[in-house]
C-alpha atoms as a PDB file:
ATOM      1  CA  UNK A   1       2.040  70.208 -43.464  1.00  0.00           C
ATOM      2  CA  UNK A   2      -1.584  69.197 -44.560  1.00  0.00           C
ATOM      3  CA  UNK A   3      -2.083  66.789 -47.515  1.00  0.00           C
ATOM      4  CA  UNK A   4      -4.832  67.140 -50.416  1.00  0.00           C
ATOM      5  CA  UNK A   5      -5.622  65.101 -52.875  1.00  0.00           C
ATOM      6  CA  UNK A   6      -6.314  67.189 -56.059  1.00  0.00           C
ATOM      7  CA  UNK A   7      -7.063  66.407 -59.904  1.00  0.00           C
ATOM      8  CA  UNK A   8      -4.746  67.079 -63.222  1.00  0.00           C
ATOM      9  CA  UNK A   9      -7.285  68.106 -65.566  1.00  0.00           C
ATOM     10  CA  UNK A  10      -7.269  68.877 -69.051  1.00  0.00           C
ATOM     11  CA  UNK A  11      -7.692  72.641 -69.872  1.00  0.00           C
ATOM     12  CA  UNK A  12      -7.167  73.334 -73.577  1.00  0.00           C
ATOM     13  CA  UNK A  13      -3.711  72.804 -74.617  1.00  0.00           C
ATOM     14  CA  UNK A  14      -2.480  72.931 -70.690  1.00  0.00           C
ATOM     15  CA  UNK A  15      -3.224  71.196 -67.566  1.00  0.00           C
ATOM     16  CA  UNK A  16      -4.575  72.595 -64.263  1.00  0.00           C
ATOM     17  CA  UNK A  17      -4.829  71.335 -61.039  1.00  0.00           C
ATOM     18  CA  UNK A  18      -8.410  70.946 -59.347  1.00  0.00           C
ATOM     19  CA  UNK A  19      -7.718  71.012 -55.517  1.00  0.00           C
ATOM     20  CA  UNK A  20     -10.308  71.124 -52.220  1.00  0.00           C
ATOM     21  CA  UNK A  21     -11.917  74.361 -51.526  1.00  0.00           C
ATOM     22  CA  UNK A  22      -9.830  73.405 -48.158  1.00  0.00           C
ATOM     23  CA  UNK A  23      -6.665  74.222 -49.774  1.00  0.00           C
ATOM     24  CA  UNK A  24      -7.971  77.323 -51.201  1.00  0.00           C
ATOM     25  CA  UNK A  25      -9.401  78.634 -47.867  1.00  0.00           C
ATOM     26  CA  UNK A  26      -6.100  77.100 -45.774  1.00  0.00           C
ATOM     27  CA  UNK A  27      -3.523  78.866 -48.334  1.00  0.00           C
ATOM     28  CA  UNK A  28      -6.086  82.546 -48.082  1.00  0.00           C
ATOM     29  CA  UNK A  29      -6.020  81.746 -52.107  1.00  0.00           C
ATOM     30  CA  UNK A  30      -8.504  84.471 -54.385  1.00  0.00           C
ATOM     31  CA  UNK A  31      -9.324  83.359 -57.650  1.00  0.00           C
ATOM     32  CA  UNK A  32      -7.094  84.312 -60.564  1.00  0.00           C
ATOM     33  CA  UNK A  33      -4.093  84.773 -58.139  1.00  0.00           C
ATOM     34  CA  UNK A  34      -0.809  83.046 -59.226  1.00  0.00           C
ATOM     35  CA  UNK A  35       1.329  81.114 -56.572  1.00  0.00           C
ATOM     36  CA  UNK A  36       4.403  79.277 -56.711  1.00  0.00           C
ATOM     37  CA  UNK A  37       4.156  75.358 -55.999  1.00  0.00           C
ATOM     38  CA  UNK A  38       6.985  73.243 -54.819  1.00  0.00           C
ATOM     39  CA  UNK A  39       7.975  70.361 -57.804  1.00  0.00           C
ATOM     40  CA  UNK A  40       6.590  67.155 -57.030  1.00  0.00           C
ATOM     41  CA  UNK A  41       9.652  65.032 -57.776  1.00  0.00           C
ATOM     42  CA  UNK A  42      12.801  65.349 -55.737  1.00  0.00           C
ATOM     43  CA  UNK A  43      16.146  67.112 -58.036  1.00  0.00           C
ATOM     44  CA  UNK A  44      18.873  64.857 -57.497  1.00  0.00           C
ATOM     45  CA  UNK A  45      22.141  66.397 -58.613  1.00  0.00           C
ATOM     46  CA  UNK A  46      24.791  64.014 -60.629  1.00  0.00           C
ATOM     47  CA  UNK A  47      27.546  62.754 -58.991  1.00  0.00           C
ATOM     48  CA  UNK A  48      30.835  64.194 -59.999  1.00  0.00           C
ATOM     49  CA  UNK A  49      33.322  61.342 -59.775  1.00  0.00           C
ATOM     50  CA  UNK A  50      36.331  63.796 -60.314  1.00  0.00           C
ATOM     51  CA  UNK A  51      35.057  65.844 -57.266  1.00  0.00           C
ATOM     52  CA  UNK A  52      34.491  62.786 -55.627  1.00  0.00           C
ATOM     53  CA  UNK A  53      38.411  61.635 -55.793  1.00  0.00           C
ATOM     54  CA  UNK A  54      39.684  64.947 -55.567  1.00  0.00           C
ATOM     55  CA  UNK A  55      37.892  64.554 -51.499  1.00  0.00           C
ATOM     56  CA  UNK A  56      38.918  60.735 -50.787  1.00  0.00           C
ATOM     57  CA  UNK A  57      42.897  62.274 -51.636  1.00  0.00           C
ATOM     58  CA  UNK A  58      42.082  65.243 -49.784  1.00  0.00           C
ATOM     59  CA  UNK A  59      41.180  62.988 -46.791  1.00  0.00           C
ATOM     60  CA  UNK A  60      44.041  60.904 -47.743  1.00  0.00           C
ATOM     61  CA  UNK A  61      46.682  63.698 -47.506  1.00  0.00           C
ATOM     62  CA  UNK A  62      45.504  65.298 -44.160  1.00  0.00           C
ATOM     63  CA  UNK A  63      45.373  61.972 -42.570  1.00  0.00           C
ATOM     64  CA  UNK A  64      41.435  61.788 -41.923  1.00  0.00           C
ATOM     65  CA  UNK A  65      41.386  58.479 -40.661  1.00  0.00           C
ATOM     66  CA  UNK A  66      44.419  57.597 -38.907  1.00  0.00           C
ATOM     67  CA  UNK A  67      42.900  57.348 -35.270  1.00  0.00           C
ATOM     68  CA  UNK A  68      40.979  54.363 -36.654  1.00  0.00           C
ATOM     69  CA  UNK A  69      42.978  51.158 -35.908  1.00  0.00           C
ATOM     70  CA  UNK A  70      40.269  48.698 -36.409  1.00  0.00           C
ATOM     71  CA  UNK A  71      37.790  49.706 -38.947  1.00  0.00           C
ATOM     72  CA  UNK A  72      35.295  46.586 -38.286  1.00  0.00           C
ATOM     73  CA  UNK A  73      35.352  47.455 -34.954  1.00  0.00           C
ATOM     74  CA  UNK A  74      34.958  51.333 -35.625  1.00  0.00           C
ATOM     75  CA  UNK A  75      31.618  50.432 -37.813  1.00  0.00           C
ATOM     76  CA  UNK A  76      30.349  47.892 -35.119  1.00  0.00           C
ATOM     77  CA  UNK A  77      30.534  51.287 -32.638  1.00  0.00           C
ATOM     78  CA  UNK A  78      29.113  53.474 -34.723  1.00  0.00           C
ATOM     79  CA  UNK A  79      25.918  51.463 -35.457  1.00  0.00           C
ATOM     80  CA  UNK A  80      25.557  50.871 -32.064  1.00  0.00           C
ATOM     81  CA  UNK A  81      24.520  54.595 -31.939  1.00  0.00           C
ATOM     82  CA  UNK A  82      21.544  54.145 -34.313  1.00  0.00           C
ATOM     83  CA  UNK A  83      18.780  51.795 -34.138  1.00  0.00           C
ATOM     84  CA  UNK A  84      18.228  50.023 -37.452  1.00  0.00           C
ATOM     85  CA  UNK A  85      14.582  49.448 -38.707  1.00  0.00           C
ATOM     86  CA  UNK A  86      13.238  45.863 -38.287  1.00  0.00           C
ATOM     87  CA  UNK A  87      15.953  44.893 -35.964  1.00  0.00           C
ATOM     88  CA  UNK A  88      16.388  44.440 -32.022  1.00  0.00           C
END
């Protein structure tokens, strides 16, 4: 995925963006067409805590975790499995 750096500029009572003739040649843009950008700031969806308990008794009543008998141990293994940033 390419990156360009483009300009918010004031048109009237609205805002445009000012891109790279790049990004109009890479997308095969002609002018006045209308295309659909992706938002710039990541939708994060609210946590529901009622769903949330509703699972942890769901695990609860089927018995999820009972081949766990040491759960230190359990976490020790499964970090072994995945390097951690910054750390040897």
């Amino acid at each position: 995925m390419n990156k360009y750096t483009v300009t918010v500029i004031k048109t009237g009572n609205s805002y445009a963006l000012r891109v790279p003739k790049n990004y109009v040649e890479d997308a095969h843009l002609e002018l006045g067409q209308k295309v659909q950008v992706t938002s710039p700031i990541a939708i994060v969806k609210k946590q529901d805590p009622q769903a949330i308990k509703k699972a942890i008794r769901n695990l609860q009543q089927v018995d999820a975790y009972k081949d766990i008998k040491d759960p230190v141990a359990w976490q020790r293994e499964l970090r072994k499995d995945r390097p951690l940033p910054d750390r040897e």
